[in-house]
C-alpha atoms as a PDB file:
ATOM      1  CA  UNK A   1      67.902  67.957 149.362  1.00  0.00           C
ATOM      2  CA  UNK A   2      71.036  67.361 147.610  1.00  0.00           C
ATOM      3  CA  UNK A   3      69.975  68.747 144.762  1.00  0.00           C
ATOM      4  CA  UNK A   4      69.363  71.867 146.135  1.00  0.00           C
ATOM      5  CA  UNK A   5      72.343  72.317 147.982  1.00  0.00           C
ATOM      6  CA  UNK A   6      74.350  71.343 145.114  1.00  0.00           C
ATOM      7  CA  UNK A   7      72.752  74.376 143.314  1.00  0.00           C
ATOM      8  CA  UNK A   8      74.055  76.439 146.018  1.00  0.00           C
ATOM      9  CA  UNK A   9      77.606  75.325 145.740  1.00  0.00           C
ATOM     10  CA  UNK A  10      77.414  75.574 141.926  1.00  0.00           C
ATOM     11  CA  UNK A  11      76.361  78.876 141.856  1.00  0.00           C
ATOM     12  CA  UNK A  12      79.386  80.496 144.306  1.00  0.00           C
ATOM     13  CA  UNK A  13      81.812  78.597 142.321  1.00  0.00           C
ATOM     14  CA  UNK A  14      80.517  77.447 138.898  1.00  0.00           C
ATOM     15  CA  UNK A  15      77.957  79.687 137.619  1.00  0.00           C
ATOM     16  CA  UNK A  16      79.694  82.503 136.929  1.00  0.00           C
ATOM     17  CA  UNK A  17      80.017  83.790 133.241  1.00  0.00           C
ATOM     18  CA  UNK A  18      83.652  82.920 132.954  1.00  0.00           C
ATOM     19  CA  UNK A  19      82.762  79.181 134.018  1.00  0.00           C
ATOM     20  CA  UNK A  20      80.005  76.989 133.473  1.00  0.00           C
ATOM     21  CA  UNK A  21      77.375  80.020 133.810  1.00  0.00           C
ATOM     22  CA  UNK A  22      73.776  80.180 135.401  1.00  0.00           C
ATOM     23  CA  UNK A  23      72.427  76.977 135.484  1.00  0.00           C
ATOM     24  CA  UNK A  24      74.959  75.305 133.276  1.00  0.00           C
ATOM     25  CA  UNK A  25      73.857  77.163 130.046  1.00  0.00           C
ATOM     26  CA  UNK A  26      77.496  77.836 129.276  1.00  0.00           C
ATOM     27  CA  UNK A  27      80.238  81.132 129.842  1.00  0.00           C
ATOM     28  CA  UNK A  28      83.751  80.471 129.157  1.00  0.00           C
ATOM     29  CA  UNK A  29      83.850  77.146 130.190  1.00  0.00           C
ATOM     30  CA  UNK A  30      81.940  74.420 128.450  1.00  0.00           C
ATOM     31  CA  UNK A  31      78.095  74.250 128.281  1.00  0.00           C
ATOM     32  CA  UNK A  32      77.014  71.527 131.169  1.00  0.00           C
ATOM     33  CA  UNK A  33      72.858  71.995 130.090  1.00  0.00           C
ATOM     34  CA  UNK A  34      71.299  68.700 128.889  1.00  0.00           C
ATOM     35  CA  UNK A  35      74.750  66.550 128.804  1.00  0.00           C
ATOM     36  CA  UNK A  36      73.694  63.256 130.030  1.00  0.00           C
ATOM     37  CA  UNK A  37      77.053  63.165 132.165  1.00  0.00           C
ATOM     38  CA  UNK A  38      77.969  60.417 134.011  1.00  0.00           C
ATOM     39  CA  UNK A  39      77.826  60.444 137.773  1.00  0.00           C
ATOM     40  CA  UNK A  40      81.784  59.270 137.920  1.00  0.00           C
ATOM     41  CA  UNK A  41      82.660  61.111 135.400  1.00  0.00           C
ATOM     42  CA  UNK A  42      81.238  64.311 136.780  1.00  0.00           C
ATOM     43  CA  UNK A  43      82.552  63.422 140.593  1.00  0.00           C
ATOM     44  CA  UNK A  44      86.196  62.628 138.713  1.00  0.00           C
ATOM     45  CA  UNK A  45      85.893  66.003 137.127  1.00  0.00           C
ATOM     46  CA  UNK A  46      84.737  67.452 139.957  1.00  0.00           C
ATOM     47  CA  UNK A  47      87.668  65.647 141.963  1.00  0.00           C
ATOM     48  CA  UNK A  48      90.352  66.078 140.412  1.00  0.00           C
ATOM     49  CA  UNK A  49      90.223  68.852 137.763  1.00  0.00           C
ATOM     50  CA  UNK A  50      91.556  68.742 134.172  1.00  0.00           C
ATOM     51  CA  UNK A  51      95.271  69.145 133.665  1.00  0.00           C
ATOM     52  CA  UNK A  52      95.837  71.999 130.627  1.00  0.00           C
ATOM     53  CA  UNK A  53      92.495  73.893 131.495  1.00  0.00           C
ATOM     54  CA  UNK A  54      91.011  76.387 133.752  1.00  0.00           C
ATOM     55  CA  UNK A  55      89.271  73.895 135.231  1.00  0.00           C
ATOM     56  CA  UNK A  56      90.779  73.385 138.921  1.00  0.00           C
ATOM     57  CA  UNK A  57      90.380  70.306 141.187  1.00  0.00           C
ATOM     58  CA  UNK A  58      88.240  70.975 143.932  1.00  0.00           C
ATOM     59  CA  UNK A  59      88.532  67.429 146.523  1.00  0.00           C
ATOM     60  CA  UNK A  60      90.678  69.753 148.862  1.00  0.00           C
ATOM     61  CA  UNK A  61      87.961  72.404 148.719  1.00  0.00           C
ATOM     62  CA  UNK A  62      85.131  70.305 148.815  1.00  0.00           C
ATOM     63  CA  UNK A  63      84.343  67.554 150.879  1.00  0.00           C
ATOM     64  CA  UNK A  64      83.033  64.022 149.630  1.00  0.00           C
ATOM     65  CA  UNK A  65      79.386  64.878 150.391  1.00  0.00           C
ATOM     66  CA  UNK A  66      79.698  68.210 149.254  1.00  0.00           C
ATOM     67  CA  UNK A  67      81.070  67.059 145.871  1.00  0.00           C
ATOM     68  CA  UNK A  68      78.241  64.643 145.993  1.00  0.00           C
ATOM     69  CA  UNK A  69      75.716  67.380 146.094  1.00  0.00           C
ATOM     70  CA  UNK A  70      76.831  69.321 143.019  1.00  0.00           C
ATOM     71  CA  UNK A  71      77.167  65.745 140.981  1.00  0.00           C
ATOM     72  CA  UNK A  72      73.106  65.659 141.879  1.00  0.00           C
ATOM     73  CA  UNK A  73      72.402  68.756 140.947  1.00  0.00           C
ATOM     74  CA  UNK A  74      74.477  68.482 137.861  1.00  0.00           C
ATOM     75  CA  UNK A  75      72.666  65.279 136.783  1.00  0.00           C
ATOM     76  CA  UNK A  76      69.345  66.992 137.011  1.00  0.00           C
ATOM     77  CA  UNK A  77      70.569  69.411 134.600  1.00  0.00           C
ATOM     78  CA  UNK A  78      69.962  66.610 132.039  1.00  0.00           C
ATOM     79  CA  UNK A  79      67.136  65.137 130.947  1.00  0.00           C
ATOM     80  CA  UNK A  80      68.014  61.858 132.210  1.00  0.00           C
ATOM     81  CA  UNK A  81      69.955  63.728 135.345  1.00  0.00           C
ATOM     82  CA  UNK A  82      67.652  61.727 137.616  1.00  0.00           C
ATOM     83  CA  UNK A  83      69.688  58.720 139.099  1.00  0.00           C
ATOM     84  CA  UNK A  84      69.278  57.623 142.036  1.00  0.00           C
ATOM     85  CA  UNK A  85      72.139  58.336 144.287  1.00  0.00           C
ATOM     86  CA  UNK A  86      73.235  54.406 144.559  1.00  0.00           C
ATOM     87  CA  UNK A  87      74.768  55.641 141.186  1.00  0.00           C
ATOM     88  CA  UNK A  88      77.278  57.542 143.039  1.00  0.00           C
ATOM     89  CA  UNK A  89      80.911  56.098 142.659  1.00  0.00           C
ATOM     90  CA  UNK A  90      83.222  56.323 145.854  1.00  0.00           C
ATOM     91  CA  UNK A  91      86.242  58.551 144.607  1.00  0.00           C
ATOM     92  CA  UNK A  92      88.754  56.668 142.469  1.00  0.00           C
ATOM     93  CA  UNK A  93      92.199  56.370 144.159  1.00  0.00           C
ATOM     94  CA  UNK A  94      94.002  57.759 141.450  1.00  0.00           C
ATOM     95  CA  UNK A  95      92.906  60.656 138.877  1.00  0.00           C
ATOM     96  CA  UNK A  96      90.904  59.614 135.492  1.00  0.00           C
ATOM     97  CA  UNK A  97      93.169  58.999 132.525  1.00  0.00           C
ATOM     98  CA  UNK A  98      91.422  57.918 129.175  1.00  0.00           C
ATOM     99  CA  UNK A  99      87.758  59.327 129.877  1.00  0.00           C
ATOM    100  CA  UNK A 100      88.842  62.717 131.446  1.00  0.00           C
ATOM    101  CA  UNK A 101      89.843  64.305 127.795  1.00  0.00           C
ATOM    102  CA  UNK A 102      86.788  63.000 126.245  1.00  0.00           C
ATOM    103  CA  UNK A 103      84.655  63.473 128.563  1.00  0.00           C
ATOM    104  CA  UNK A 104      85.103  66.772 129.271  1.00  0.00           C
ATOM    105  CA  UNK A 105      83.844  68.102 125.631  1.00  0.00           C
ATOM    106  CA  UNK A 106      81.559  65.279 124.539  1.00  0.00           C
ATOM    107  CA  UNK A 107      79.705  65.267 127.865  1.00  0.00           C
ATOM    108  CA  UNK A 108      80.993  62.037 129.423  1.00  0.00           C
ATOM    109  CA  UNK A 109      81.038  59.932 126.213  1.00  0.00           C
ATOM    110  CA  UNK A 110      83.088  56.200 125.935  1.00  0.00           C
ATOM    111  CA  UNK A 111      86.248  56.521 127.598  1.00  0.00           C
ATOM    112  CA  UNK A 112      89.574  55.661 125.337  1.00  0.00           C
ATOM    113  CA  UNK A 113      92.934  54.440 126.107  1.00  0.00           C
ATOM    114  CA  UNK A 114      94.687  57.168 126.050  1.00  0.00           C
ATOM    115  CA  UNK A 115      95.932  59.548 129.011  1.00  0.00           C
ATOM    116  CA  UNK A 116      96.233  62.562 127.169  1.00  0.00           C
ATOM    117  CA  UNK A 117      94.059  65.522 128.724  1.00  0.00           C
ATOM    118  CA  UNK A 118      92.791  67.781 125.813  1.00  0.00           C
ATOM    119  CA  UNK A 119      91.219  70.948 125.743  1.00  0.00           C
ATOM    120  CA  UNK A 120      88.149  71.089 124.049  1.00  0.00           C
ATOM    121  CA  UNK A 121      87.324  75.106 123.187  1.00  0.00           C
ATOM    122  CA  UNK A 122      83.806  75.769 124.605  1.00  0.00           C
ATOM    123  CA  UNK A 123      80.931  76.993 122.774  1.00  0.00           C
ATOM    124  CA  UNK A 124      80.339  80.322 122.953  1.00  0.00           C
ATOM    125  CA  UNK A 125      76.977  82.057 123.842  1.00  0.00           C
ATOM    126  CA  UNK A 126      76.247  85.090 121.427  1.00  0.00           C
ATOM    127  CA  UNK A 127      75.676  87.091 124.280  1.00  0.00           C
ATOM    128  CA  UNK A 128      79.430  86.582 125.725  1.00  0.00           C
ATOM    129  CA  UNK A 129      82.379  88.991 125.480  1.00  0.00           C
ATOM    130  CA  UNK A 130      84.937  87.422 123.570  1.00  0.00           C
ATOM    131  CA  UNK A 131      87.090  90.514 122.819  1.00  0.00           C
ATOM    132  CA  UNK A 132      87.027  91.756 126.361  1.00  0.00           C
ATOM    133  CA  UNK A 133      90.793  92.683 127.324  1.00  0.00           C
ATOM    134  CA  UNK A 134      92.136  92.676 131.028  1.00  0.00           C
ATOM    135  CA  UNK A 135      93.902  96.529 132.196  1.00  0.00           C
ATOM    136  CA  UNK A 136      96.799  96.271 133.900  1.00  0.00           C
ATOM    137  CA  UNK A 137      96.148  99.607 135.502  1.00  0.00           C
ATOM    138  CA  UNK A 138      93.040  98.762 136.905  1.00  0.00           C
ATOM    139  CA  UNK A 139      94.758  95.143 138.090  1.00  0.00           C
ATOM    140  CA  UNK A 140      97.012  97.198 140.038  1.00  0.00           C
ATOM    141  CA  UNK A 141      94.454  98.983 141.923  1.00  0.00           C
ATOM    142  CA  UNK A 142      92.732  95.654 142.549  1.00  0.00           C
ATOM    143  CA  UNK A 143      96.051  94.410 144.149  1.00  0.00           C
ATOM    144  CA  UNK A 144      96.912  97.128 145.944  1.00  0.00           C
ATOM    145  CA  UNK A 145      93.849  98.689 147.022  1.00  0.00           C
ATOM    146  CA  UNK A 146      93.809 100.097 150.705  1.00  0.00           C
ATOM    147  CA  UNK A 147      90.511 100.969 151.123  1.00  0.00           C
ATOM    148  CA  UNK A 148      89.984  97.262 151.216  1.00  0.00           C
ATOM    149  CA  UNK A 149      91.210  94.873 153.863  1.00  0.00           C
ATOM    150  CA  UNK A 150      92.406  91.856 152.783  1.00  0.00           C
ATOM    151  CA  UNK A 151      93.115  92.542 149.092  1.00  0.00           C
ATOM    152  CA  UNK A 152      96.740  90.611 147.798  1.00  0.00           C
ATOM    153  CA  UNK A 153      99.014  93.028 149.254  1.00  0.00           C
ATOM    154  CA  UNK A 154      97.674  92.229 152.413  1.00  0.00           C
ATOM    155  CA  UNK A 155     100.009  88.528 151.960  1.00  0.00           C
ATOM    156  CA  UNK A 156     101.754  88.919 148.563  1.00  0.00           C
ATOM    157  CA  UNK A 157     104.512  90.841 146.737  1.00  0.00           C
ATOM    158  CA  UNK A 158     104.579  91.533 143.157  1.00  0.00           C
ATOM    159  CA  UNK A 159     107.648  93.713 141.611  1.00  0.00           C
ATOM    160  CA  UNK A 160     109.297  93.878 145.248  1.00  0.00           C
ATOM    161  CA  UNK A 161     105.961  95.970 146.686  1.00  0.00           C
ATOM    162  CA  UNK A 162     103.524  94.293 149.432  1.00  0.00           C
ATOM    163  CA  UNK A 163     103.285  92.044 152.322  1.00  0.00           C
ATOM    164  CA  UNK A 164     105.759  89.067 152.953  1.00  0.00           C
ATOM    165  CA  UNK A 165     103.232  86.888 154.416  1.00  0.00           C
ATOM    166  CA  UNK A 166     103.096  84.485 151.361  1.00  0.00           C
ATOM    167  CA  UNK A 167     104.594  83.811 147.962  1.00  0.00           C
ATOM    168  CA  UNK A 168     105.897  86.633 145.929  1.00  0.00           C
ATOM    169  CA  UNK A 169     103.363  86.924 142.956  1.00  0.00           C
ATOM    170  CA  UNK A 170     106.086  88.169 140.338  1.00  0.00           C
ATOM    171  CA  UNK A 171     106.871  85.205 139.113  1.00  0.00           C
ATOM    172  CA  UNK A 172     103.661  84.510 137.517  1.00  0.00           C
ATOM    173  CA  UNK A 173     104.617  86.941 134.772  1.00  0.00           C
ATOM    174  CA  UNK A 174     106.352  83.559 133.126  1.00  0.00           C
ATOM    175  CA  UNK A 175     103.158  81.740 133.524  1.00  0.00           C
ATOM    176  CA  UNK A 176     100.171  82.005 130.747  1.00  0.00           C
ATOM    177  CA  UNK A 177      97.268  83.513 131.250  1.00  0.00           C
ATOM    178  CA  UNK A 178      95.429  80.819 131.713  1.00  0.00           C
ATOM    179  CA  UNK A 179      97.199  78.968 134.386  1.00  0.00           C
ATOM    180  CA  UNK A 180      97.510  82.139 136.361  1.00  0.00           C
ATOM    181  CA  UNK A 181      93.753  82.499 136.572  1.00  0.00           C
ATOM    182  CA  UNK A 182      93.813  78.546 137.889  1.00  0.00           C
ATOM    183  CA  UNK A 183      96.340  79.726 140.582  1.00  0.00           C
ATOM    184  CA  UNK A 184      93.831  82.915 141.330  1.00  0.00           C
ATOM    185  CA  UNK A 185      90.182  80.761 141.522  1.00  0.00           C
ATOM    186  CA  UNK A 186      92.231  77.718 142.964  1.00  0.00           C
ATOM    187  CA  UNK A 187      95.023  79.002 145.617  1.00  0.00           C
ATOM    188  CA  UNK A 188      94.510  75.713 147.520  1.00  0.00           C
ATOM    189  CA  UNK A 189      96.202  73.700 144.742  1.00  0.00           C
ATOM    190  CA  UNK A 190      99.409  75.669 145.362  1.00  0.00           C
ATOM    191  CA  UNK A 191     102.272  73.201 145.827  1.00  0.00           C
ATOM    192  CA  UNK A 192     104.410  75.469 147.757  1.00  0.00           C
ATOM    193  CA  UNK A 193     104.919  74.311 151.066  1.00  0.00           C
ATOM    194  CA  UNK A 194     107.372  77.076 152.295  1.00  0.00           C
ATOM    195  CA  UNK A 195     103.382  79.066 152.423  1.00  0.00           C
ATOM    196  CA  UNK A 196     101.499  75.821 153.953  1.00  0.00           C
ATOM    197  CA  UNK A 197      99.281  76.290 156.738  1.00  0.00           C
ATOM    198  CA  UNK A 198     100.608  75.631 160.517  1.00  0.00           C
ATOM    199  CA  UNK A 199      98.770  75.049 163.775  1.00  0.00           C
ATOM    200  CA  UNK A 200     100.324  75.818 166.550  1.00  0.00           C
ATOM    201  CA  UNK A 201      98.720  74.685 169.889  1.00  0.00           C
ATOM    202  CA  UNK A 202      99.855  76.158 173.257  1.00  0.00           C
ATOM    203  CA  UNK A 203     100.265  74.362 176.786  1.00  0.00           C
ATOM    204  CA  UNK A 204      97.115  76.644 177.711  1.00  0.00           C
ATOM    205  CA  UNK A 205      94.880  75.170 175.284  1.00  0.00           C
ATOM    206  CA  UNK A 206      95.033  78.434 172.462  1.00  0.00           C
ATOM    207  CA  UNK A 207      95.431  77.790 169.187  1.00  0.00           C
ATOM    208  CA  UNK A 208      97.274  79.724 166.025  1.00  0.00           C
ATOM    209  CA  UNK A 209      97.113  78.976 162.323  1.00  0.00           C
ATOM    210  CA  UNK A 210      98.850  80.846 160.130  1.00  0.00           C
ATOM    211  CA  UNK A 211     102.097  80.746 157.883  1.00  0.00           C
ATOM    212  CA  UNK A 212     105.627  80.145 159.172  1.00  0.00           C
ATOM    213  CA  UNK A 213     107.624  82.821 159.448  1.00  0.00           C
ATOM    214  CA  UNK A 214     110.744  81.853 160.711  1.00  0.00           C
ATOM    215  CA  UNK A 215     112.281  80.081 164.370  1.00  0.00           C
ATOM    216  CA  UNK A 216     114.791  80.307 166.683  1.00  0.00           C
ATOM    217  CA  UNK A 217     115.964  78.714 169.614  1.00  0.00           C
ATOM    218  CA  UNK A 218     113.466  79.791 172.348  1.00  0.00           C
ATOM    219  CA  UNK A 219     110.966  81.298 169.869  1.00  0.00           C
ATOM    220  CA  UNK A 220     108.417  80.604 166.820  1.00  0.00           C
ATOM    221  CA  UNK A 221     107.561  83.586 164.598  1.00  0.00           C
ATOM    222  CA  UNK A 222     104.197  82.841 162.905  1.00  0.00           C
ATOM    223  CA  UNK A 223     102.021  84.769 160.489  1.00  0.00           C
ATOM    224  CA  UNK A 224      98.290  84.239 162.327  1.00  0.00           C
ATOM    225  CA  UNK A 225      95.948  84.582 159.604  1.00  0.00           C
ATOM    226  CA  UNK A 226      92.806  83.838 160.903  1.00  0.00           C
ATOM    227  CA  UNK A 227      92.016  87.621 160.423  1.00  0.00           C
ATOM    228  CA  UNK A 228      93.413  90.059 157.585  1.00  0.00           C
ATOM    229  CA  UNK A 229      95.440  91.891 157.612  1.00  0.00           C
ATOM    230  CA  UNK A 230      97.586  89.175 159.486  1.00  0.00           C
ATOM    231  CA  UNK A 231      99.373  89.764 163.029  1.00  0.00           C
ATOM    232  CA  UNK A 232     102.786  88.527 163.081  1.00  0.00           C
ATOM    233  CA  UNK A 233     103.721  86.629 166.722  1.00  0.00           C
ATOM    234  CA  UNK A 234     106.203  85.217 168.515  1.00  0.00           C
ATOM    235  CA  UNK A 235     105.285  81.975 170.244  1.00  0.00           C
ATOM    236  CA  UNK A 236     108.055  80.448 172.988  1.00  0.00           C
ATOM    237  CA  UNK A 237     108.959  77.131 172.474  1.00  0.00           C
ATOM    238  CA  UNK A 238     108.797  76.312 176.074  1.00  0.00           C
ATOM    239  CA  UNK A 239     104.571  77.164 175.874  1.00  0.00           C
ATOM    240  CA  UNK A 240     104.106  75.136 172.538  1.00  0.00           C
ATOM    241  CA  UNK A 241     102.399  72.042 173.586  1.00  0.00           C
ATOM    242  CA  UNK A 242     102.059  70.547 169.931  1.00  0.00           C
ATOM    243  CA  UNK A 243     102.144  71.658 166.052  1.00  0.00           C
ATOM    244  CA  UNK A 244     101.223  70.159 162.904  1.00  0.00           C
ATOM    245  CA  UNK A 245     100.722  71.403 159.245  1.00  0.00           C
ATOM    246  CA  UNK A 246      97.237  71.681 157.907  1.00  0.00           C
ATOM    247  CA  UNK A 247      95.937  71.256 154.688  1.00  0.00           C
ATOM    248  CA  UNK A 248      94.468  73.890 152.312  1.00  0.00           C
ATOM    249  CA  UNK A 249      95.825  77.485 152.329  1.00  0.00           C
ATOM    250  CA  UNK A 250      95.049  80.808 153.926  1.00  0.00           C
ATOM    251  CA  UNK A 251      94.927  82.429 150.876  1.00  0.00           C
ATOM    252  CA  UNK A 252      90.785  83.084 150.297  1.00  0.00           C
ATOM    253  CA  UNK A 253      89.062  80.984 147.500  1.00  0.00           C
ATOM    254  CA  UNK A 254      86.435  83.088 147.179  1.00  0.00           C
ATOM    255  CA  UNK A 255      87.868  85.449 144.090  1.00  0.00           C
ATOM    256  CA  UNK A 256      85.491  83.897 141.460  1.00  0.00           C
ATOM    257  CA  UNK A 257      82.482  85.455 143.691  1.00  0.00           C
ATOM    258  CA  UNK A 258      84.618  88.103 144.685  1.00  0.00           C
ATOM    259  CA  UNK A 259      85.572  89.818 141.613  1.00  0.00           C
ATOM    260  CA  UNK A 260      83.935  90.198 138.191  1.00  0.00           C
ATOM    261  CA  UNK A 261      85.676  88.429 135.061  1.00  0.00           C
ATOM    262  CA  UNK A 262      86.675  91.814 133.610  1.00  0.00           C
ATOM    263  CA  UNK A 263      88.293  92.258 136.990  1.00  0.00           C
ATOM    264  CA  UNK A 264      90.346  88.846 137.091  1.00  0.00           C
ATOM    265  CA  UNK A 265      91.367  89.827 133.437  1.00  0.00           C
ATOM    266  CA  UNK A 266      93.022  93.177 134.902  1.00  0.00           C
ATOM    267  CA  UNK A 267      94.861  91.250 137.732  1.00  0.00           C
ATOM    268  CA  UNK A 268      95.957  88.801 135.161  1.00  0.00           C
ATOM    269  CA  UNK A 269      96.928  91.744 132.692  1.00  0.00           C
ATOM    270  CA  UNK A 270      98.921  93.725 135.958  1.00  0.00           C
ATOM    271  CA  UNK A 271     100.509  90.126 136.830  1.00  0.00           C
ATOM    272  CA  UNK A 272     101.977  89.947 133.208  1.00  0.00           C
ATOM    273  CA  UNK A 273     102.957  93.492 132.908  1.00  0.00           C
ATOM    274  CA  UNK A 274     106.706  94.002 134.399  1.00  0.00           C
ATOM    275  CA  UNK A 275     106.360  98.015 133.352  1.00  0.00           C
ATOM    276  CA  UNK A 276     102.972  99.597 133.700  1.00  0.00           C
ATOM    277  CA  UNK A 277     103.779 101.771 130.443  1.00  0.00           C
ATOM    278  CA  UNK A 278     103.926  98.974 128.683  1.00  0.00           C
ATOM    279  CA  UNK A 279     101.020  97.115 129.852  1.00  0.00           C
ATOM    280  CA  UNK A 280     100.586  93.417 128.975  1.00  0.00           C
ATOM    281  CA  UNK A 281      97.862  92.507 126.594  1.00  0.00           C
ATOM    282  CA  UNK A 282      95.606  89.765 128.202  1.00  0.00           C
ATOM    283  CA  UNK A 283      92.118  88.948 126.142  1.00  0.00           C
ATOM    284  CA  UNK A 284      89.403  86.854 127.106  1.00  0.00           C
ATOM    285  CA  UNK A 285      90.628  84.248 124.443  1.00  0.00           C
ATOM    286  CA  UNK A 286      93.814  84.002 126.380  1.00  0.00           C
ATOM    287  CA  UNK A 287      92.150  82.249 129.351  1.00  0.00           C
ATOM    288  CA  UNK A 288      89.840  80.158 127.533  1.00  0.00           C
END
């Protein structure tokens, strides 16, 4: 049972090309096939991400059981993937330091001393794109496309055009590529608590979650995103029976499902462009 529903979470957020690929056999990210991984390694992984690397933590996206589930199905990847789950580690209370770089490109091998996270370059599959190149042209129909609801501009800005729900997307220009497509398949690790998620509960019993946009005396202004576009209201004070700020973000964290890896190279492309005639070069190598 766990096995199988860990092959359903893998698949909507690890099997894609750019990642891990179908079945672990391997895409951008590192081949997971036949590894012998640990099980604490892989739930550490798994946890807490891997500092310098596209790979994103997922414990606020996950929860424990769920994070359990793709650890089984991982393990039966490899030929001696069969543990029993008594081989399941609680999480740790603080993220992995020696193993983590290791681990993560010798397939869970003897952990070391040392807490520096490296970056091991994945094997690459003869069959995989390695000269594909993002368009920023094409990014900035993704981002602005209205025939869509709920694309970016629904929430974000970028070069002082779109919504002013959440953070303005410019400034990932300065970022490279690679950490910007982190920030796009892992929103929920955003540190910016300006955008955090805020539930306001009414004396009647109703309920809003959304972003903060601004107060007053009598009033709260909030951003209700439980649909998209979102609907901007004013709540009085005097009817607010409680609030309290909720983890996670509103911002979807479905874009590795939602668009195509060609397609997250042409947002990441329009992100580093500041003048569409002279478009930014992003290639697959860049993010990788």
């Amino acid at each position: 049972m766990n096995i199988e529903k860990g092959r359903v979470l893998y698949a909507g957020s690890c099997g894609n090309s750019y990642c891990h690929g179908s079945e672990g056999k391997g895409g951008g990210g590192p081949k997971l096939l036949n590894k012998g991984f640990r099980a604490t390694y892989l739930r550490r992984v798994i946890s807490e991400g891997v500092n310098g690397s596209a790979m994103p933590a997922f414990k606020t996206r996950f929860s424990a059981e769920e994070i359990t589930q793709l650890v089984a199905y991982l393990l039966s990847l490899s030929a001696d993937g069969d543990q029993p789950l008594a081989a399941f580690a609680p999480p740790p209370a603080a993220p992995p330091q020696g193993d983590f770089a290791a681990a993560h490109g010798n397939g869970g091998a003897a952990a070391t001393n040392s807490p520096t996270f490296v970056l091991s370059t994945p094997a690459t599959p003869s069959n995989f794109t390695v000269d594909l190149r993002g368009d920023a042209a094409n990014g900035r129909e993704l981002f602005f496309e209205s025939a869509v609801v709920g694309t970016c501009r629904s929430c974000h800005t970028v070069n002082g055009v779109g919504g002013k729900v959440a953070s303005d997307l410019t400034k990932l220009r300065a970022l490279p590529p690679r950490d910007i497509l982190q920030s796009l398949l892992a929103p929920q690790n955003s540190k910016e608590d300006k955008y955090g998620l805020l539930s306001v509960t009414m004396k009647d019993g109703t309920t809003y979650t959304g972003v903060k946009r601004d107060e007053g005396e009598q009033d709260l202004r909030l951003f209700d995103t439980s649909s998209l576009p979102p609907i901007s209201r004013t709540l009085l004070k005097s009817e607010i029976a409680k609030t309290e700020k909720k983890s996670g973000t509103a911002c979807p964290g479905n874009y590795a499902e939602k668009y195509s890896l060609k397609q997250l190279l042409d947002l990441i492309a329009f992100f580093k462009t500041e003048d569409l005639r002279k478009p930014a070069a992003v290639s697959l190598r860049e993010i990788f």
